[in-house]
N, C-alpha and C. Protein backbone atom coordinates (compact mmCIF):
# COMPACT_ATOMS: atom_id res chain seq x y z
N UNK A 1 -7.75 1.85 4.06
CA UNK A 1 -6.75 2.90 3.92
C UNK A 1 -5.90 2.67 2.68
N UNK A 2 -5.54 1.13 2.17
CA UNK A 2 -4.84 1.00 1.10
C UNK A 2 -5.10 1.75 -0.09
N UNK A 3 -6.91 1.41 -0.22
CA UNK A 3 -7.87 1.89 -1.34
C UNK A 3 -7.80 3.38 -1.89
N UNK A 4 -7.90 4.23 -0.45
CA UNK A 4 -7.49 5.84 -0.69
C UNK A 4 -6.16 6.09 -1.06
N UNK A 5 -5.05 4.94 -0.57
CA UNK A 5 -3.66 5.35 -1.08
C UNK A 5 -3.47 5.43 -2.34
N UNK A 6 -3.90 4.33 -3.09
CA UNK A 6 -4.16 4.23 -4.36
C UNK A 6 -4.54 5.20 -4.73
N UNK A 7 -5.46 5.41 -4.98
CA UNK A 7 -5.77 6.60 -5.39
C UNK A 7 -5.80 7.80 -5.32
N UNK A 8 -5.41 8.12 -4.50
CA UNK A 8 -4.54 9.42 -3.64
C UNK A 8 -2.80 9.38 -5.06
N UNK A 9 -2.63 8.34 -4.27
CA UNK A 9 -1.02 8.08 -5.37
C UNK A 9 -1.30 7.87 -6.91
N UNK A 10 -2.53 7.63 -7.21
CA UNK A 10 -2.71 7.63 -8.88
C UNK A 10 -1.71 6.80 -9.31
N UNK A 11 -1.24 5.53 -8.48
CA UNK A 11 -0.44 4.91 -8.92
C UNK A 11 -0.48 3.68 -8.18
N UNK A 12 0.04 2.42 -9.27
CA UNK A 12 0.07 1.15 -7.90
C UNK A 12 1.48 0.69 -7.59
N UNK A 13 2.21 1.24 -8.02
CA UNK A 13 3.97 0.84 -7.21
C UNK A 13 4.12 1.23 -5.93
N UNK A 14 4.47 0.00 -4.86
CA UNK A 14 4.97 0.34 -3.24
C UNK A 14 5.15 1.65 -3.38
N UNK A 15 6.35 1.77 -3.84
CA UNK A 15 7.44 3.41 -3.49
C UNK A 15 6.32 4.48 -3.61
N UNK A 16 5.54 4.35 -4.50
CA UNK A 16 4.91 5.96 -4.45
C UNK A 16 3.66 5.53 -3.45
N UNK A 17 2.90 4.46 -3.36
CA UNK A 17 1.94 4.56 -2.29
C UNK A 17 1.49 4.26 -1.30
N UNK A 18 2.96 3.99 -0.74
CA UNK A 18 3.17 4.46 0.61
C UNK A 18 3.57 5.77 1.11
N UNK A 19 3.77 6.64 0.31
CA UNK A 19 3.46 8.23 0.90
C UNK A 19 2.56 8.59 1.04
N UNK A 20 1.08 7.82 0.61
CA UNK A 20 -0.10 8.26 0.78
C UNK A 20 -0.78 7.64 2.15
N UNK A 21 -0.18 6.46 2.15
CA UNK A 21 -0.54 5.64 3.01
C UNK A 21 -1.06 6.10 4.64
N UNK A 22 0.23 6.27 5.43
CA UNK A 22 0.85 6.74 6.74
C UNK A 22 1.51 7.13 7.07
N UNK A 23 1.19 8.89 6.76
CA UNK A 23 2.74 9.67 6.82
C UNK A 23 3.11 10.13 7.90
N UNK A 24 2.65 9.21 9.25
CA UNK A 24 3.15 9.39 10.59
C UNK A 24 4.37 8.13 10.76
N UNK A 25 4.37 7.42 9.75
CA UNK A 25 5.51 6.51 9.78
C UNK A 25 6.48 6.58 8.93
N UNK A 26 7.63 5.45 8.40
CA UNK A 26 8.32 5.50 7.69
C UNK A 26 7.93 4.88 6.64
N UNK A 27 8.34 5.14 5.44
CA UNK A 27 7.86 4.57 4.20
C UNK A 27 8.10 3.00 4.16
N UNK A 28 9.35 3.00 4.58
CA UNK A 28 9.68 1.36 4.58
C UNK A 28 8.70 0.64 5.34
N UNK A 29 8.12 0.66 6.40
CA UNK A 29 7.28 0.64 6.82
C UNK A 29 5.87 -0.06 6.46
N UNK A 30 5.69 1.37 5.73
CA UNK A 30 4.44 1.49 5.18
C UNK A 30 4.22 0.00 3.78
N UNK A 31 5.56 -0.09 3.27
CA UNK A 31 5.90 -0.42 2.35
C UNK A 31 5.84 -2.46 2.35
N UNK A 32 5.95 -2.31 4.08
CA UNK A 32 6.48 -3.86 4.80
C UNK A 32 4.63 -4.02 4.73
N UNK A 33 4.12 -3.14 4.92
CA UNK A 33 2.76 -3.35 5.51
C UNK A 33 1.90 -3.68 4.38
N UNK A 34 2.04 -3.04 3.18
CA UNK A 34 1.75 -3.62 2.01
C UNK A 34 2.14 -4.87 1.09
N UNK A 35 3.07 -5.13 1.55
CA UNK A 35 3.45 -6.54 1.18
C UNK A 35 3.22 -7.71 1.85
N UNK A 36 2.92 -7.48 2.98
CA UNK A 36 2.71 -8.80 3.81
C UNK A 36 1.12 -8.43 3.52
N UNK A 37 -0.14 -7.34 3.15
CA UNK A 37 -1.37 -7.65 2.54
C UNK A 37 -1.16 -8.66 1.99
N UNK A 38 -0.55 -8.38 0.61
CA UNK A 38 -0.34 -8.87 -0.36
C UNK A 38 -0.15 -10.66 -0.75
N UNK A 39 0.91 -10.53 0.70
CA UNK A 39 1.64 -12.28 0.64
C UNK A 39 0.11 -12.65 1.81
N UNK A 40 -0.72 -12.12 2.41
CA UNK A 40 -1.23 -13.31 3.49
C UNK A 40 -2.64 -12.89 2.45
N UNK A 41 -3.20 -12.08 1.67
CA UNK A 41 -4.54 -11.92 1.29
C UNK A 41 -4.58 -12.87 0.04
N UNK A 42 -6.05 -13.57 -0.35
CA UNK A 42 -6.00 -14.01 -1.10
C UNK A 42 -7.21 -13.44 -2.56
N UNK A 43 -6.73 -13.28 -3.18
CA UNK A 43 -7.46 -12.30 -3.91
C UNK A 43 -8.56 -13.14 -5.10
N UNK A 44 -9.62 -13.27 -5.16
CA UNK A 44 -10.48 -13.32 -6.21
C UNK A 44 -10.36 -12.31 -7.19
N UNK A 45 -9.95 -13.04 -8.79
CA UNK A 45 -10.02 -12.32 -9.71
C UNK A 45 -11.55 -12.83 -10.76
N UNK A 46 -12.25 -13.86 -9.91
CA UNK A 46 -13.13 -13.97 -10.78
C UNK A 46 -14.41 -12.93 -10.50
């Protein structure tokens, strides 16, 4: 769902894509839910 937000939002800043996200919730929310991805995923850039 992140993947379509993105790109749905044509953008990668929290604030705008979490309106794409889950707009049955609150943005803050949406916003908590993307950041804790963020802090527990570990990302390969190679």
């Amino acid at each position: 769902m992140y993947i379509l937000a993105l790109i749905n939002s044509r953008n990668v800043q929290f604030c705008e894509t979490t309106n794409h996200l889950n707009p049955k919730v609150k943005n803050k929310s949406n916003e908590t839910k993307i950041q804790n991805f963020y802090r527990t995923s570990e990302l390969n850039f190679d």
